[in-house]
PDB file of N, CA and C in Angstrom:
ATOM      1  N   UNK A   1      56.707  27.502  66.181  1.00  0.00           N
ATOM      2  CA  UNK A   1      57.488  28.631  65.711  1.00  0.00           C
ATOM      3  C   UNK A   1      58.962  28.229  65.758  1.00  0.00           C
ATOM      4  N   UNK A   2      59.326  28.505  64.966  1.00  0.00           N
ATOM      5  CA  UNK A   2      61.170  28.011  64.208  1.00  0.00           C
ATOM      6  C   UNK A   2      61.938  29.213  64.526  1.00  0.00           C
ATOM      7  N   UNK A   3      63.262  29.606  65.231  1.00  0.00           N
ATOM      8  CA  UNK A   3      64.032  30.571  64.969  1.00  0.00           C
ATOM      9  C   UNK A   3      65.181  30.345  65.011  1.00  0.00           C
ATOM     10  N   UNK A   4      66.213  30.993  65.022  1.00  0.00           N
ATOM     11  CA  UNK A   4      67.704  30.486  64.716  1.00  0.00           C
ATOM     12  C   UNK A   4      67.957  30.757  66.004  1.00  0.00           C
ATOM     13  N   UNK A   5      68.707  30.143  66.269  1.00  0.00           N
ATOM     14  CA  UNK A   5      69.635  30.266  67.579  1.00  0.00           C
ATOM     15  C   UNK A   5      70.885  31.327  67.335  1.00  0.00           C
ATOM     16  N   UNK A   6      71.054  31.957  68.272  1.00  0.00           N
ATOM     17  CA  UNK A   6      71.652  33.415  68.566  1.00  0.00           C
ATOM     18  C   UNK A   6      72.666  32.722  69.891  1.00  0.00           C
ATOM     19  N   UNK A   7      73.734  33.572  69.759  1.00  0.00           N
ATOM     20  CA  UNK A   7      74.708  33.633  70.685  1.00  0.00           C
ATOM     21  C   UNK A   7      74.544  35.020  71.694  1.00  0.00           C
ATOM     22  N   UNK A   8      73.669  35.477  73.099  1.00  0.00           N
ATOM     23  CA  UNK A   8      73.087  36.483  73.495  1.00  0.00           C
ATOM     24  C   UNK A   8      74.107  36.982  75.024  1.00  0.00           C
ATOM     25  N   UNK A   9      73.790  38.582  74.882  1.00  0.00           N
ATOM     26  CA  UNK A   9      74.571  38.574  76.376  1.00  0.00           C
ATOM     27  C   UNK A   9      73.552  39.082  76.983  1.00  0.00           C
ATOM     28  N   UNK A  10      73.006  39.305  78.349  1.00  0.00           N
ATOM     29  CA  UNK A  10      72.055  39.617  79.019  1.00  0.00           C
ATOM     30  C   UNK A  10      72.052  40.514  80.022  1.00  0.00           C
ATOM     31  N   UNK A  11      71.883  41.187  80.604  1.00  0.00           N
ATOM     32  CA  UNK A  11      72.495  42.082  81.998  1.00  0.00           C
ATOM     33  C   UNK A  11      70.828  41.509  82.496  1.00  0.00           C
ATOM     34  N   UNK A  12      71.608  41.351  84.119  1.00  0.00           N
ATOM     35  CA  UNK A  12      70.175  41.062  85.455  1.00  0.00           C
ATOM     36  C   UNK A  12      70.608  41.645  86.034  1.00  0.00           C
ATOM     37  N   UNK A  13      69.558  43.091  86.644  1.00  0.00           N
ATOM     38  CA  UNK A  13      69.965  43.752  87.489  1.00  0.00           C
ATOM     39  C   UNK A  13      68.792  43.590  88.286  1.00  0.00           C
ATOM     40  N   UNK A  14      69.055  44.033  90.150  1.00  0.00           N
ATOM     41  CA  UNK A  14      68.017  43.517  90.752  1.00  0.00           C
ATOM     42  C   UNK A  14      67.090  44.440  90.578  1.00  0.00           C
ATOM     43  N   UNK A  15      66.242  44.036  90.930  1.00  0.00           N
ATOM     44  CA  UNK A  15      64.420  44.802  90.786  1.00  0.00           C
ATOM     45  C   UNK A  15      64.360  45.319  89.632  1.00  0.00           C
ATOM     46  N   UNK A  16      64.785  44.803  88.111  1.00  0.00           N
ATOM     47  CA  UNK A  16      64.498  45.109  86.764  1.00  0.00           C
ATOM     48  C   UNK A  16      64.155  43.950  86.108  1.00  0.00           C
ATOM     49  N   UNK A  17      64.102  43.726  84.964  1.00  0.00           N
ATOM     50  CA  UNK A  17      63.445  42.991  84.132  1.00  0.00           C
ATOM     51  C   UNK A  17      64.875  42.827  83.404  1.00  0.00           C
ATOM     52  N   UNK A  18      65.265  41.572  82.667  1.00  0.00           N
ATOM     53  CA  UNK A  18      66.142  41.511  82.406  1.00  0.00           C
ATOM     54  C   UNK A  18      66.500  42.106  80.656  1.00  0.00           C
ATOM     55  N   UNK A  19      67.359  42.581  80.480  1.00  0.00           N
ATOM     56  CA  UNK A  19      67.669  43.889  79.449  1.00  0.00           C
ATOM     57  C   UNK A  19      68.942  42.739  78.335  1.00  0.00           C
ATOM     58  N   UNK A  20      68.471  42.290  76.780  1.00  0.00           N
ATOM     59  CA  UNK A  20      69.171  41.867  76.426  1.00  0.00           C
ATOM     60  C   UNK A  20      69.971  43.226  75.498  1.00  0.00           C
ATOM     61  N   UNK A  21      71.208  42.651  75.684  1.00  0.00           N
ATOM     62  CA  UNK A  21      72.260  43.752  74.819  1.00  0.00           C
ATOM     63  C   UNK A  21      73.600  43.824  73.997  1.00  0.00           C
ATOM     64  N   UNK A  22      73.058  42.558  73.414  1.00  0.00           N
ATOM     65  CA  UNK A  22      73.557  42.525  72.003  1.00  0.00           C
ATOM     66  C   UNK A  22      73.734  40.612  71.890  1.00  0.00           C
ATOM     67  N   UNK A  23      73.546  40.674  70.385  1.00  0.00           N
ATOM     68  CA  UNK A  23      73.395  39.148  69.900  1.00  0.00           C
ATOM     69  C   UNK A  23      74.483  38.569  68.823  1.00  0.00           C
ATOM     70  N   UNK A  24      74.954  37.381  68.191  1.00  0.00           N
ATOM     71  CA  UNK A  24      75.072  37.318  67.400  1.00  0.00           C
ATOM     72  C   UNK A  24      74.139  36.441  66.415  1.00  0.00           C
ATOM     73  N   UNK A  25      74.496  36.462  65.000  1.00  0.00           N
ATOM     74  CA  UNK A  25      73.880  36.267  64.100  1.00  0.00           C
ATOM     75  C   UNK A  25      74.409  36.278  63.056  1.00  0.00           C
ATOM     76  N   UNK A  26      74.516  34.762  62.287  1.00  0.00           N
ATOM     77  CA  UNK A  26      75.614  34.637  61.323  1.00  0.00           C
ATOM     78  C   UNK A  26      77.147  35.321  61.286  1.00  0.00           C
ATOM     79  N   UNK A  27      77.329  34.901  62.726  1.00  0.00           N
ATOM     80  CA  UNK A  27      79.027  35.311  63.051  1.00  0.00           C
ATOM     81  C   UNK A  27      79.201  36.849  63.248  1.00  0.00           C
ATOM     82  N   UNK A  28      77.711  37.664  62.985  1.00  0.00           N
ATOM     83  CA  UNK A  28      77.726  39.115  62.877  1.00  0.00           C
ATOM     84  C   UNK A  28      77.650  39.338  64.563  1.00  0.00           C
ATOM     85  N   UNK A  29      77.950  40.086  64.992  1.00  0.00           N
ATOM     86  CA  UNK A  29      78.035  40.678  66.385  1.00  0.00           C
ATOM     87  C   UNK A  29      76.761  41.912  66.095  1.00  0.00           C
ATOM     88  N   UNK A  30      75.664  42.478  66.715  1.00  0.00           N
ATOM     89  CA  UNK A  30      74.618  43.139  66.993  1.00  0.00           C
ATOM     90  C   UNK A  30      74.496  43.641  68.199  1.00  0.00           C
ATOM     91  N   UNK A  31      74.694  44.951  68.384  1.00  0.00           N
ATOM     92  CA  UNK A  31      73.927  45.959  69.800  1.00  0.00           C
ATOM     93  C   UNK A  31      72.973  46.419  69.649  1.00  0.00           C
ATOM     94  N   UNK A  32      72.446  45.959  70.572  1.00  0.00           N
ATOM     95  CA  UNK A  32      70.935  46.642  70.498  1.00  0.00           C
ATOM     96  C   UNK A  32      71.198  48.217  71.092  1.00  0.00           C
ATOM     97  N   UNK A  33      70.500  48.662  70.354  1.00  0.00           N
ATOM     98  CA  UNK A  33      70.417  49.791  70.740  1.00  0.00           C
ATOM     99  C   UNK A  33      68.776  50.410  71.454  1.00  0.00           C
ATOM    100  N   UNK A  34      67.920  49.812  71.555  1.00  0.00           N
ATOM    101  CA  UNK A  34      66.625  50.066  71.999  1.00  0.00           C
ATOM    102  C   UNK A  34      65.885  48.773  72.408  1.00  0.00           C
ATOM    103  N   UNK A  35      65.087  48.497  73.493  1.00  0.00           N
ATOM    104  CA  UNK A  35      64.607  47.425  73.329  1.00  0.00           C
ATOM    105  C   UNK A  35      62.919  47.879  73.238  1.00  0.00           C
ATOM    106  N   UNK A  36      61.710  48.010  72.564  1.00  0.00           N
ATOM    107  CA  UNK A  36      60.560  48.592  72.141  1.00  0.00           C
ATOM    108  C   UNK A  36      59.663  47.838  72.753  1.00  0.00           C
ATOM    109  N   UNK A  37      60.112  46.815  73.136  1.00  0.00           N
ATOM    110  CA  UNK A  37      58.291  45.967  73.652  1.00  0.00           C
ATOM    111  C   UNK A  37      59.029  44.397  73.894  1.00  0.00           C
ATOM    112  N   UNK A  38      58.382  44.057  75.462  1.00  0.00           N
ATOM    113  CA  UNK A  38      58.469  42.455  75.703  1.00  0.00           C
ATOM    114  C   UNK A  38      57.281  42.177  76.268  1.00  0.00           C
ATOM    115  N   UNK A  39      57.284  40.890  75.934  1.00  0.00           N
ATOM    116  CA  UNK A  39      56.027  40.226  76.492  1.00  0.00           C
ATOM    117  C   UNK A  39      56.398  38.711  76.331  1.00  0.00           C
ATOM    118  N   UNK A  40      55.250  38.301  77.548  1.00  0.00           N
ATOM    119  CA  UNK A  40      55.520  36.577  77.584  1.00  0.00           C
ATOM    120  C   UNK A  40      54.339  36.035  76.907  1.00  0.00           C
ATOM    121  N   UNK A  41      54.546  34.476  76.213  1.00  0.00           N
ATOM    122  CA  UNK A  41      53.340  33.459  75.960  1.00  0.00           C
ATOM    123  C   UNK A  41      53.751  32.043  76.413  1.00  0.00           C
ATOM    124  N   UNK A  42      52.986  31.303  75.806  1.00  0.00           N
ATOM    125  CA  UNK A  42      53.372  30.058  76.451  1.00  0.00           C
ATOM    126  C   UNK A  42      52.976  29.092  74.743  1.00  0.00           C
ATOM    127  N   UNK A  43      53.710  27.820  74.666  1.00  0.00           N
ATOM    128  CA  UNK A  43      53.685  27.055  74.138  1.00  0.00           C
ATOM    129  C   UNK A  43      53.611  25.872  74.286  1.00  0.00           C
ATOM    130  N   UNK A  44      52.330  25.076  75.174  1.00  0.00           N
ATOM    131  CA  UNK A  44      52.035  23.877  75.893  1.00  0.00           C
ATOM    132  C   UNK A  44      52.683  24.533  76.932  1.00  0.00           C
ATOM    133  N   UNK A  45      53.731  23.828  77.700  1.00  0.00           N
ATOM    134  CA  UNK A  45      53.951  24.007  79.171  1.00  0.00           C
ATOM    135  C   UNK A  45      55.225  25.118  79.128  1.00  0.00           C
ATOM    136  N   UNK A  46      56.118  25.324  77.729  1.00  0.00           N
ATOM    137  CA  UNK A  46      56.507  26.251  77.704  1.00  0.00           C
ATOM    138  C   UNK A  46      56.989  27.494  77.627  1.00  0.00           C
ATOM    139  N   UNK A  47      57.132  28.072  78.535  1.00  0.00           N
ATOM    140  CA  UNK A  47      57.105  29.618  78.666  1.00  0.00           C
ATOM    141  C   UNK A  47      57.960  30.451  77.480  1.00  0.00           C
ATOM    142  N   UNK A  48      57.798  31.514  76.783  1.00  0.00           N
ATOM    143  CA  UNK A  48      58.793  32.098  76.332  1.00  0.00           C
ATOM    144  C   UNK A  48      58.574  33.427  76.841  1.00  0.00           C
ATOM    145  N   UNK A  49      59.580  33.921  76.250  1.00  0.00           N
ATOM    146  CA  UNK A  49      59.759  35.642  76.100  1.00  0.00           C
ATOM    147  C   UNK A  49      60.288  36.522  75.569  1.00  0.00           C
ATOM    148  N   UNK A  50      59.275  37.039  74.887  1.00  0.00           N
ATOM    149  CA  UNK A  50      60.150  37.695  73.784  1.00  0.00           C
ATOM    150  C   UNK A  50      60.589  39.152  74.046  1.00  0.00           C
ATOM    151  N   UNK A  51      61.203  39.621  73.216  1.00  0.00           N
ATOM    152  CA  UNK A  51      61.965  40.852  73.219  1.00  0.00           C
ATOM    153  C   UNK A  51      61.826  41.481  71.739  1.00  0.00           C
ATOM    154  N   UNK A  52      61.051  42.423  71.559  1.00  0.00           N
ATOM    155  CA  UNK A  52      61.313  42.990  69.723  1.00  0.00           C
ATOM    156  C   UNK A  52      62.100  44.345  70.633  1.00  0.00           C
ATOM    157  N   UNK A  53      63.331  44.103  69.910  1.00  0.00           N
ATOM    158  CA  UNK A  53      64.804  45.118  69.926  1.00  0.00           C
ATOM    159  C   UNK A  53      65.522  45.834  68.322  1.00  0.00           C
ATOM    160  N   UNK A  54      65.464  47.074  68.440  1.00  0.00           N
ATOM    161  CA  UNK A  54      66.327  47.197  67.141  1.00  0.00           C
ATOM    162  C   UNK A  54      67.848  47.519  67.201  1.00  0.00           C
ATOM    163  N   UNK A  55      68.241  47.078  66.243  1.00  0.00           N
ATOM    164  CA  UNK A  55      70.258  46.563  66.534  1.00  0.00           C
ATOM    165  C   UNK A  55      70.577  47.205  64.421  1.00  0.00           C
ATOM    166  N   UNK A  56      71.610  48.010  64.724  1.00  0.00           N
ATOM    167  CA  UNK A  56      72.112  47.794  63.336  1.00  0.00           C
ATOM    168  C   UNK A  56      70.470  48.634  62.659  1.00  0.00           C
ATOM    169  N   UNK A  57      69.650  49.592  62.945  1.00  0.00           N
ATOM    170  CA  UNK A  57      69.024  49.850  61.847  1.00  0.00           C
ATOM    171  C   UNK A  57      67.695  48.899  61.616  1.00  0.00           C
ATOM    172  N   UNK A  58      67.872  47.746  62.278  1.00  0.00           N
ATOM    173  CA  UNK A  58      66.891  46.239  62.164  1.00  0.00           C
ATOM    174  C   UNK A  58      65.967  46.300  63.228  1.00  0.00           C
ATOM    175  N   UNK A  59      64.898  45.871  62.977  1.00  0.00           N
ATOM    176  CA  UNK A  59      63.848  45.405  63.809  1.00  0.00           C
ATOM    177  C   UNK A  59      63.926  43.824  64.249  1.00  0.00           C
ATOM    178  N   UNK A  60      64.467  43.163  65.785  1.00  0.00           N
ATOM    179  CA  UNK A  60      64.542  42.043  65.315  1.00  0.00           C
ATOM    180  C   UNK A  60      63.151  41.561  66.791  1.00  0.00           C
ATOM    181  N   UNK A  61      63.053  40.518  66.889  1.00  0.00           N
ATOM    182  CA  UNK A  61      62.536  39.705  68.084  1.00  0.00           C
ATOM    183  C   UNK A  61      63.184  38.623  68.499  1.00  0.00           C
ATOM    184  N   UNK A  62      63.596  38.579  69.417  1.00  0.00           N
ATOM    185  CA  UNK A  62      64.094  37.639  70.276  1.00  0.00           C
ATOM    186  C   UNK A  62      63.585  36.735  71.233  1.00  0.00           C
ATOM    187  N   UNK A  63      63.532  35.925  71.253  1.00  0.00           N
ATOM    188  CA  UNK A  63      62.641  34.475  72.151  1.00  0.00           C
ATOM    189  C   UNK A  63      63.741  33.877  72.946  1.00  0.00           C
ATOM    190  N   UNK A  64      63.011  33.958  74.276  1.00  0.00           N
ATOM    191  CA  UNK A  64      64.033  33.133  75.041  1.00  0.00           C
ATOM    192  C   UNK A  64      62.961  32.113  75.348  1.00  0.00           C
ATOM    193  N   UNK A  65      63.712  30.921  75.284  1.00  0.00           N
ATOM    194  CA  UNK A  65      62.658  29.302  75.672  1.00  0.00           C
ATOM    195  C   UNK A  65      63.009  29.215  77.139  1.00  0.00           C
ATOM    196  N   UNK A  66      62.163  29.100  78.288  1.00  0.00           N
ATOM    197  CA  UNK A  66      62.536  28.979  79.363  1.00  0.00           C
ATOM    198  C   UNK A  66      62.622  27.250  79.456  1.00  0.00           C
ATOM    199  N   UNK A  67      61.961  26.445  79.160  1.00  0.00           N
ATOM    200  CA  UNK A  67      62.244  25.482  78.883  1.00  0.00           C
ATOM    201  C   UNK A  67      63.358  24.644  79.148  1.00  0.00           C
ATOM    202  N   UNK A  68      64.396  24.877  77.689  1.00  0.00           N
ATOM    203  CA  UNK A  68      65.725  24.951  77.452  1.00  0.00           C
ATOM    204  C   UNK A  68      66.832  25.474  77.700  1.00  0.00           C
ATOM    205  N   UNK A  69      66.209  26.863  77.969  1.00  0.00           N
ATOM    206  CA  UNK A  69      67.098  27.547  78.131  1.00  0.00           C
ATOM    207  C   UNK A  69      68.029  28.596  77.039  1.00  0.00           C
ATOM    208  N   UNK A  70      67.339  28.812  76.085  1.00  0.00           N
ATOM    209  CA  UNK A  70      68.272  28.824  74.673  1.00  0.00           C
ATOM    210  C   UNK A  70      67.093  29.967  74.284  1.00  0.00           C
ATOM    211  N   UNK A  71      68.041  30.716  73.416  1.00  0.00           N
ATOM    212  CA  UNK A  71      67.903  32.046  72.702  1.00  0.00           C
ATOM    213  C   UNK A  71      67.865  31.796  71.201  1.00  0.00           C
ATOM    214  N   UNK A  72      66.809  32.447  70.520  1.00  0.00           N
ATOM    215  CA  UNK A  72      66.680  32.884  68.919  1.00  0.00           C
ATOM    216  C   UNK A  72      66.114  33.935  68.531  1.00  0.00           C
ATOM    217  N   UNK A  73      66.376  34.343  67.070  1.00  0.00           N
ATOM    218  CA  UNK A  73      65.745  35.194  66.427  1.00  0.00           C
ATOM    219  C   UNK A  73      64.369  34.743  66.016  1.00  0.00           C
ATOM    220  N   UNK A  74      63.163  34.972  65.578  1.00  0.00           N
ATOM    221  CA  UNK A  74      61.879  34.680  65.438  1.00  0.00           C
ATOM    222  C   UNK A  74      62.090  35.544  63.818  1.00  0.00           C
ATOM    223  N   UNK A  75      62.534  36.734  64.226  1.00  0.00           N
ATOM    224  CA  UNK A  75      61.772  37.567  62.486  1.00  0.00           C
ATOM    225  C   UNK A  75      62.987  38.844  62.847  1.00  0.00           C
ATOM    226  N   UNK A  76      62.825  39.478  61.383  1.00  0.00           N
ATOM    227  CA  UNK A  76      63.497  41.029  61.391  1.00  0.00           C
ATOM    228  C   UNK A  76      63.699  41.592  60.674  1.00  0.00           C
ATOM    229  N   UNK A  77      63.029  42.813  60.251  1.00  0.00           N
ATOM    230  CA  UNK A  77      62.811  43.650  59.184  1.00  0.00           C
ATOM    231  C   UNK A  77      63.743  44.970  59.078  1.00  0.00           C
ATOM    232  N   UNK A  78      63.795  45.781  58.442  1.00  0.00           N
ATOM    233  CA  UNK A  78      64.584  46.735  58.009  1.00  0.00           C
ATOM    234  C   UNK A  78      63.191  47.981  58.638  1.00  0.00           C
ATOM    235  N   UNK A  79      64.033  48.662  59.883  1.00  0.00           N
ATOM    236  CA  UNK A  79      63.493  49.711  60.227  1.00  0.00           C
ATOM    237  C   UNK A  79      63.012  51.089  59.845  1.00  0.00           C
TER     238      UNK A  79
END
């Protein structure tokens, strides 16, 4: 699976799950305004996790590679 790399800010608060809140994307700045559903999989040994969040009206998903360390978009449709 291919996604673009995103510029992401994150809040960790203790005893929560970590809450992404807002991205960029093609120089565009994005707040999420809802985050609807996360869940983890794995890809050989590495872990991801995604996030489907809507920002701007958009449905997007977000993958974090634990791996690497590095953030992308996966997909995102018009809500």
């Amino acid at each position: 699976m291919v996604g673009i790399p995103v510029r992401i800010a994150v809040v960790f608060e203790p005893d929560k799950k970590a809450r992404p809140v807002w991205f960029e994307l093609n120089r565009q700045k994005h707040v999420i305004t809802e985050t609807t559903y996360h869940w983890r999989d794995k890809v050989g040994d590495t872990a991801l996790l995604h996030y489907a969040v809507t920002a701007d009206g958009t449905l997007y998903e977000l993958v974090f590679n634990a791996l690497d360390q590095s953030w992308t978009v996966h997909r995102h449709e018009m809500a």
